[in-house]
PDB file of N, CA and C in Angstrom:
ATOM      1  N   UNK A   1      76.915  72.968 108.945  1.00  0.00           N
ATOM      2  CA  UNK A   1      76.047  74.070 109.313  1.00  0.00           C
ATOM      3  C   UNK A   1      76.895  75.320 109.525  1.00  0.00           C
ATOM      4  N   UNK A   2      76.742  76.284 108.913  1.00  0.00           N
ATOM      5  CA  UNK A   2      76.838  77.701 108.939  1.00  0.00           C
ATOM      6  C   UNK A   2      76.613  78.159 110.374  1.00  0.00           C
ATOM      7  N   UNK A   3      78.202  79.037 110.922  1.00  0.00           N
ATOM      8  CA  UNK A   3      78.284  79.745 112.493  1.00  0.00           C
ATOM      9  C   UNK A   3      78.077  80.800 111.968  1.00  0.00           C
ATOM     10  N   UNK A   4      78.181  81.598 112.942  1.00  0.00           N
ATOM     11  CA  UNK A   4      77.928  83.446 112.956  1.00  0.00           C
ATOM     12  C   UNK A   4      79.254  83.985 112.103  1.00  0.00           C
ATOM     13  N   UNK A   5      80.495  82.939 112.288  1.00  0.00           N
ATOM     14  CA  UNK A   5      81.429  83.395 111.783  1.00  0.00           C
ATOM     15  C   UNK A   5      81.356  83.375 110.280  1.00  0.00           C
ATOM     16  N   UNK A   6      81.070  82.450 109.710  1.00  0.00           N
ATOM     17  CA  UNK A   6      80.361  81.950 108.518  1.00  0.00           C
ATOM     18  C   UNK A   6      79.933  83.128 108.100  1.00  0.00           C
ATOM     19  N   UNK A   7      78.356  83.607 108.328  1.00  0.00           N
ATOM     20  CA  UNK A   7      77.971  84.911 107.939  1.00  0.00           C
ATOM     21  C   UNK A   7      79.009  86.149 107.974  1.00  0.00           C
ATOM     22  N   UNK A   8      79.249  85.982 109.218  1.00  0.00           N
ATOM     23  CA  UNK A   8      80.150  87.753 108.910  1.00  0.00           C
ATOM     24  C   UNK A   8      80.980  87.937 107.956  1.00  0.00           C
ATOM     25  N   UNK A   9      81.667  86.101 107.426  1.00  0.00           N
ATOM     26  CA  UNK A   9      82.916  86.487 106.473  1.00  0.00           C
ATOM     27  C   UNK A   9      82.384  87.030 104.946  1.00  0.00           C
ATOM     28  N   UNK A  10      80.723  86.061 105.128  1.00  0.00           N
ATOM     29  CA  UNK A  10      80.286  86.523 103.814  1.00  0.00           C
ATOM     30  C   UNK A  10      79.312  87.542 103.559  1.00  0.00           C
ATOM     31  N   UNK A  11      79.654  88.540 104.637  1.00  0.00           N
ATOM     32  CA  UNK A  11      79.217  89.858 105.012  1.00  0.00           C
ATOM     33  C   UNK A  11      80.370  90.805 104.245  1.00  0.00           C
ATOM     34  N   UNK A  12      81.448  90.558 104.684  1.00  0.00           N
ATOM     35  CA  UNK A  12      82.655  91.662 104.839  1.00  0.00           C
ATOM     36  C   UNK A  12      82.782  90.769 103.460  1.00  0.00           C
ATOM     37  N   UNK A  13      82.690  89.934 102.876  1.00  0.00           N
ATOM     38  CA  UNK A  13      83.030  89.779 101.627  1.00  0.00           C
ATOM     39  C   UNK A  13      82.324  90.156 100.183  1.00  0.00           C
ATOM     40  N   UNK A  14      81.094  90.110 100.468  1.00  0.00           N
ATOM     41  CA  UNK A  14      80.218  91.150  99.708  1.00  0.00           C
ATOM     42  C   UNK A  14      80.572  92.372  99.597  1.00  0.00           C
ATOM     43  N   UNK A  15      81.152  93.261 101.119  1.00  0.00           N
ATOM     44  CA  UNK A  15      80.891  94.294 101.022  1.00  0.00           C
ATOM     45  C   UNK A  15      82.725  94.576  99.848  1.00  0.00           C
ATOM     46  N   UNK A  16      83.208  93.982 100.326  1.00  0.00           N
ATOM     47  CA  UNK A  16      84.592  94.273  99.242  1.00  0.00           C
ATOM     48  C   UNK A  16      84.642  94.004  98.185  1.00  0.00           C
ATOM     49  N   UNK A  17      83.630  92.932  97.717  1.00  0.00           N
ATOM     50  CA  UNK A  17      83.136  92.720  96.313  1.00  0.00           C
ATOM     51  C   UNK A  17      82.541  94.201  95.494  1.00  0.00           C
ATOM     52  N   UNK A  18      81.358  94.733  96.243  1.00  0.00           N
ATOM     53  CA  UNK A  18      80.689  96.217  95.843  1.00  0.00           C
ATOM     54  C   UNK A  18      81.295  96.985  95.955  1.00  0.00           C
ATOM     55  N   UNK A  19      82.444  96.933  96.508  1.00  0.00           N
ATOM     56  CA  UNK A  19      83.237  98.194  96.939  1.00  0.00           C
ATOM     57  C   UNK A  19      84.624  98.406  95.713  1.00  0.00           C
ATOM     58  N   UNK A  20      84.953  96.915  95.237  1.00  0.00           N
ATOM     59  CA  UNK A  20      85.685  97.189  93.866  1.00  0.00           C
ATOM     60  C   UNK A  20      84.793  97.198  93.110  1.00  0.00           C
ATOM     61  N   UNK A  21      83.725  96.681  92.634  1.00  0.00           N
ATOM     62  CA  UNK A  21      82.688  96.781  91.794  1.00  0.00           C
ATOM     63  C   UNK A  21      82.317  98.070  91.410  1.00  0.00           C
ATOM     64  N   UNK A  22      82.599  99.257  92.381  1.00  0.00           N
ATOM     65  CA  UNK A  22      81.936 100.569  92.416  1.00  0.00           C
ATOM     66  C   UNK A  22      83.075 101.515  92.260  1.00  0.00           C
ATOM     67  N   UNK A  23      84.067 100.988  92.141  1.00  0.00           N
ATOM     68  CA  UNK A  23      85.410 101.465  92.383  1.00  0.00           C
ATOM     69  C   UNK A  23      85.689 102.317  90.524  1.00  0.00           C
ATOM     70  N   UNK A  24      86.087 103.473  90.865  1.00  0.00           N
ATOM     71  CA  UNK A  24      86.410 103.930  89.150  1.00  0.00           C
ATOM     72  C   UNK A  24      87.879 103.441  88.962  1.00  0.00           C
ATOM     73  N   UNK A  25      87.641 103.483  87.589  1.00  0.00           N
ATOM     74  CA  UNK A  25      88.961 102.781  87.131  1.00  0.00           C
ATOM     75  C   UNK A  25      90.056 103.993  86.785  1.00  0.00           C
ATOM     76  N   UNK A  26      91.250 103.520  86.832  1.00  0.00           N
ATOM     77  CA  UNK A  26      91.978 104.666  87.056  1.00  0.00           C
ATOM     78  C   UNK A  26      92.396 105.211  85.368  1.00  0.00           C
ATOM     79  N   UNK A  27      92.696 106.290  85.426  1.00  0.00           N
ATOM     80  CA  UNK A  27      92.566 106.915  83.940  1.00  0.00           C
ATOM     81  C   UNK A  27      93.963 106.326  83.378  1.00  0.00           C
ATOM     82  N   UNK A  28      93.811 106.085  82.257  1.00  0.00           N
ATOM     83  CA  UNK A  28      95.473 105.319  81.866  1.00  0.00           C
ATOM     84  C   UNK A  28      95.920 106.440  80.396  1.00  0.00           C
ATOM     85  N   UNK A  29      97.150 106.652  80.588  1.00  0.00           N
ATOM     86  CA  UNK A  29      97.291 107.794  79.662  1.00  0.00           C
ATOM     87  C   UNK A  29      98.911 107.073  79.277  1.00  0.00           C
ATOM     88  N   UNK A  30      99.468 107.242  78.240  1.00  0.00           N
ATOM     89  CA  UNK A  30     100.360 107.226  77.710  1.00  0.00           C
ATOM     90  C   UNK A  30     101.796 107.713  78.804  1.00  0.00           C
ATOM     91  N   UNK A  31     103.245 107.174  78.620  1.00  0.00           N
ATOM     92  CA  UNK A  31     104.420 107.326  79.261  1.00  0.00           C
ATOM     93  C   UNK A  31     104.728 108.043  78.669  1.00  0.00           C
ATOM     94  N   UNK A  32     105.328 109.268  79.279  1.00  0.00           N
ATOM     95  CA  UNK A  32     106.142 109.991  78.559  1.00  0.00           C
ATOM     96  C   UNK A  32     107.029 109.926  78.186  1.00  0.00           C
ATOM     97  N   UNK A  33     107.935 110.264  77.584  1.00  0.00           N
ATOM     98  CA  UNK A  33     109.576 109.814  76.950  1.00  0.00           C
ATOM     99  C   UNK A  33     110.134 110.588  77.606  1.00  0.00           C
ATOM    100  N   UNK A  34     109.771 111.803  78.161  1.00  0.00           N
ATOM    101  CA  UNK A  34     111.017 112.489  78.893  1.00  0.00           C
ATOM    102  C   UNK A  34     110.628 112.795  80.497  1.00  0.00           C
ATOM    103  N   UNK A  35     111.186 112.561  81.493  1.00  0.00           N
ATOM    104  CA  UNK A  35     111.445 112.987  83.088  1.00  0.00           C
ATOM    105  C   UNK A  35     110.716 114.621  83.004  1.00  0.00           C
ATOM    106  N   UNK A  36     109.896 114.139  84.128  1.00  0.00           N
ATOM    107  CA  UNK A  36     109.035 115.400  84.269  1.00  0.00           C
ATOM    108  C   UNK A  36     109.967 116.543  85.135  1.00  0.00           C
ATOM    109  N   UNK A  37     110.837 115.409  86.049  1.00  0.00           N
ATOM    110  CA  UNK A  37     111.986 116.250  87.343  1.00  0.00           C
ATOM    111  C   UNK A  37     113.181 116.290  86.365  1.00  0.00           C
ATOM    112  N   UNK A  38     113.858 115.644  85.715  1.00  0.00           N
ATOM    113  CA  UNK A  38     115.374 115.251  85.251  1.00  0.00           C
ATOM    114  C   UNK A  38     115.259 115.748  83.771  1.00  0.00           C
ATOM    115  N   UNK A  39     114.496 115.570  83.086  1.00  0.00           N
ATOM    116  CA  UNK A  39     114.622 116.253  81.714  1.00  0.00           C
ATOM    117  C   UNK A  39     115.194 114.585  81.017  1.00  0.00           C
ATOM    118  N   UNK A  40     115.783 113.817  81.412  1.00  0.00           N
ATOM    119  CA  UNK A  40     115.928 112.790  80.642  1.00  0.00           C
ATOM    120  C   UNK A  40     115.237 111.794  79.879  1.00  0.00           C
ATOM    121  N   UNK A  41     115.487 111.208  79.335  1.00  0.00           N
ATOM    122  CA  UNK A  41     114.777 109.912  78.943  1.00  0.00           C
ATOM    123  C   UNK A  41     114.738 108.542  79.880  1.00  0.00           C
ATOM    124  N   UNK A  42     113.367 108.141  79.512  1.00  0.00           N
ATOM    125  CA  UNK A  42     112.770 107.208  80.202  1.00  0.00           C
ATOM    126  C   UNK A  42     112.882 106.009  78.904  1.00  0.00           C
ATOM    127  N   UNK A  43     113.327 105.064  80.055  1.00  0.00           N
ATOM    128  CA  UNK A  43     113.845 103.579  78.585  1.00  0.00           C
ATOM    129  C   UNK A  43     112.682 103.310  78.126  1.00  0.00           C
ATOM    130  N   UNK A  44     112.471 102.751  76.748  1.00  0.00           N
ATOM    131  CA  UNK A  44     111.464 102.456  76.921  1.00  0.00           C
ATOM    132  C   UNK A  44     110.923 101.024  77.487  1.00  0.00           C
ATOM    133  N   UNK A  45     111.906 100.053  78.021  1.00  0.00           N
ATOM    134  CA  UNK A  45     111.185  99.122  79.004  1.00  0.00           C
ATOM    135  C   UNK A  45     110.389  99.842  79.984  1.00  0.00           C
ATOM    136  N   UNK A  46     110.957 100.736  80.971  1.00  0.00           N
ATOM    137  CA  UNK A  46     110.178 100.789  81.307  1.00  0.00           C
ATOM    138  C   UNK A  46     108.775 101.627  81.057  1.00  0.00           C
ATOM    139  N   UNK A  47     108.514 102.490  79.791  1.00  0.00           N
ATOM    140  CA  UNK A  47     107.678 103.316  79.346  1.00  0.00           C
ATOM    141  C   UNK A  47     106.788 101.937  79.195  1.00  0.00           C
ATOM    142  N   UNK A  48     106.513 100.274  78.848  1.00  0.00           N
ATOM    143  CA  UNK A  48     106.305  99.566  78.762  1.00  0.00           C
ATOM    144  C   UNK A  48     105.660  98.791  79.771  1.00  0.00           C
ATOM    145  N   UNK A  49     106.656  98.837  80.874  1.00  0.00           N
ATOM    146  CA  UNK A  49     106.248  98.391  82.004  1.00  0.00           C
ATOM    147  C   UNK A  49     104.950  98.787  82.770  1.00  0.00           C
ATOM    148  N   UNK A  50     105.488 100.388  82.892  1.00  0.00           N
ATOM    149  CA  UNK A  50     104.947 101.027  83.972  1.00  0.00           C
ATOM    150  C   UNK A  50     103.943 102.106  83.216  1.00  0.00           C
ATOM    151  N   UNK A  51     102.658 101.943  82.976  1.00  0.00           N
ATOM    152  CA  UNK A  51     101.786 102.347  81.648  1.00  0.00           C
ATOM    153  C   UNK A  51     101.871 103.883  82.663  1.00  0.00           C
ATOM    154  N   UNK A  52     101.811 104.687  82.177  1.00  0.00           N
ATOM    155  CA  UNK A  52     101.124 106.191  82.243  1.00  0.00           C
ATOM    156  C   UNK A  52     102.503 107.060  83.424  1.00  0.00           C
ATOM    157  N   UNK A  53     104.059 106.002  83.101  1.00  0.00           N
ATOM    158  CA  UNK A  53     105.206 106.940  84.325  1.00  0.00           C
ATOM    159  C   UNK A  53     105.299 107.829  83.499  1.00  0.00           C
ATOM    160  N   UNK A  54     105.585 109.044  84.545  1.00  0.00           N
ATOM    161  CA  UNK A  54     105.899 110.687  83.859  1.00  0.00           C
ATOM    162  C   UNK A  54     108.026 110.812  85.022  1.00  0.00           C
ATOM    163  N   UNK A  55     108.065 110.173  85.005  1.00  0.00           N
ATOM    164  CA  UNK A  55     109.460 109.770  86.094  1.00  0.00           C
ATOM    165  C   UNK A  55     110.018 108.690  85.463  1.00  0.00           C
ATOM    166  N   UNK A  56     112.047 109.278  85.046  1.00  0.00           N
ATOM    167  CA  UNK A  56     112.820 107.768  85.035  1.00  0.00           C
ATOM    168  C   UNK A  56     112.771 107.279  86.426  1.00  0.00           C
ATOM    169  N   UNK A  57     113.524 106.045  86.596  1.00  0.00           N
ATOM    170  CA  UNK A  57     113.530 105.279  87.500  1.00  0.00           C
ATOM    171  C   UNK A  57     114.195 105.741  88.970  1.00  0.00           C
ATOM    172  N   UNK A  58     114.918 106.542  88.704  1.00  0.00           N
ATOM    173  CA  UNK A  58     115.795 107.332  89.742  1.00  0.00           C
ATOM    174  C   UNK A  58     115.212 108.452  90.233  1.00  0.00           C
ATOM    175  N   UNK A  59     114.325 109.317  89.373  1.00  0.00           N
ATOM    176  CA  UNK A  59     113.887 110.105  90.436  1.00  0.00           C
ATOM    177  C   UNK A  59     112.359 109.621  90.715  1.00  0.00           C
ATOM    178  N   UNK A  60     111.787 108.397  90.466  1.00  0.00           N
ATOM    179  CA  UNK A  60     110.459 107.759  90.928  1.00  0.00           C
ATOM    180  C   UNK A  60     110.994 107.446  92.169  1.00  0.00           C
ATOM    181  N   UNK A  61     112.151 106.915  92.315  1.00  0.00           N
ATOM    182  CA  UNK A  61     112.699 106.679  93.440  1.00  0.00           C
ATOM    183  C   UNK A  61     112.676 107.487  94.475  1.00  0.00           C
ATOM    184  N   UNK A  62     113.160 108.540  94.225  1.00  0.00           N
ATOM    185  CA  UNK A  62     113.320 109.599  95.067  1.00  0.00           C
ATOM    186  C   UNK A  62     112.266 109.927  95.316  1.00  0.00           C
ATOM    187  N   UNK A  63     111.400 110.296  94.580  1.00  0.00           N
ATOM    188  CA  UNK A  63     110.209 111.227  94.627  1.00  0.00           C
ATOM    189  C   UNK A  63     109.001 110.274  95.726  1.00  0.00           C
ATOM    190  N   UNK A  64     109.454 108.526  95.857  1.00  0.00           N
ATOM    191  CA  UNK A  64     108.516 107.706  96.962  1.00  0.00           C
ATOM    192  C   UNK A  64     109.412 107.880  98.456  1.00  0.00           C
ATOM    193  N   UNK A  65     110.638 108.228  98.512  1.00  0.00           N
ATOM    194  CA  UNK A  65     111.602 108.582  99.422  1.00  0.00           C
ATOM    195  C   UNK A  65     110.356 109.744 100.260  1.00  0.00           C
ATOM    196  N   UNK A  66     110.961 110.714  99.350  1.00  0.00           N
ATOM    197  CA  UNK A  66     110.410 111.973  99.740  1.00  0.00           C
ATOM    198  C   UNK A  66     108.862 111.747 100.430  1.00  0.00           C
ATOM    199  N   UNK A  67     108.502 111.394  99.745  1.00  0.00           N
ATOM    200  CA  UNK A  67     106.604 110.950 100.270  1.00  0.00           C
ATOM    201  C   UNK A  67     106.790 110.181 101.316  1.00  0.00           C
ATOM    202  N   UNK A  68     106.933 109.074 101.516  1.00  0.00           N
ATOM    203  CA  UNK A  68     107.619 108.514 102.609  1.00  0.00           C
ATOM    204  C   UNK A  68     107.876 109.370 103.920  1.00  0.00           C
ATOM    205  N   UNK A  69     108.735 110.290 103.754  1.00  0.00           N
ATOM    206  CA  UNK A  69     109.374 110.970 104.930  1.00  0.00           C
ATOM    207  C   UNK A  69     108.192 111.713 105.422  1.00  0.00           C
ATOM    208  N   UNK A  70     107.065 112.156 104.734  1.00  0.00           N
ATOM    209  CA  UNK A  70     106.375 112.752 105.217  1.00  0.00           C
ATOM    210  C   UNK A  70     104.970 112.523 105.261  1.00  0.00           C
ATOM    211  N   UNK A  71     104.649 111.328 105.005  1.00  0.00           N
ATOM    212  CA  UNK A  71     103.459 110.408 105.168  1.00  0.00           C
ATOM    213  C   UNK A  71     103.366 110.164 106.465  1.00  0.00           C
ATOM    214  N   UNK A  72     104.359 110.613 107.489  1.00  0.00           N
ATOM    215  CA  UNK A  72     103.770 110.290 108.819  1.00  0.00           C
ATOM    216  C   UNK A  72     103.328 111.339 109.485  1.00  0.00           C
TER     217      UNK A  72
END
């Protein structure tokens, strides 16, 4: 037999079901070959990997550093 807990989980689980269900999908666009910050080239593993990076690997790095420091 079904508790209260029972329901609520399949409360809050519906609602995260409709909530990706309703969710837009994110636009996917092509990697660029060259660093939007560095001017370099981006390998293409990872142009492969990582569908739609406009950043080599070093300044993606940096550039989540930076966000980081000031996300608080």
């Amino acid at each position: 037999m079904a508790d209260i807990a029972d329901f609520a989980n399949d409360l809050v689980q519906e609602r995260i079901d409709l909530a990706l269900a309703a969710r837009k999908a994110q636009p996917v666009f092509e990697s660029l070959e060259l660093c939007v910050d560095c001017g370099s080239a981006i390998p293409l593993a990872r142009r492969l990997a990582v569908t739609g990076c406009t950043r080599c690997a070093a300044c993606q790095q940096l550039n989540e550093q930076v966000g980081t420091r000031y996300a608080r």
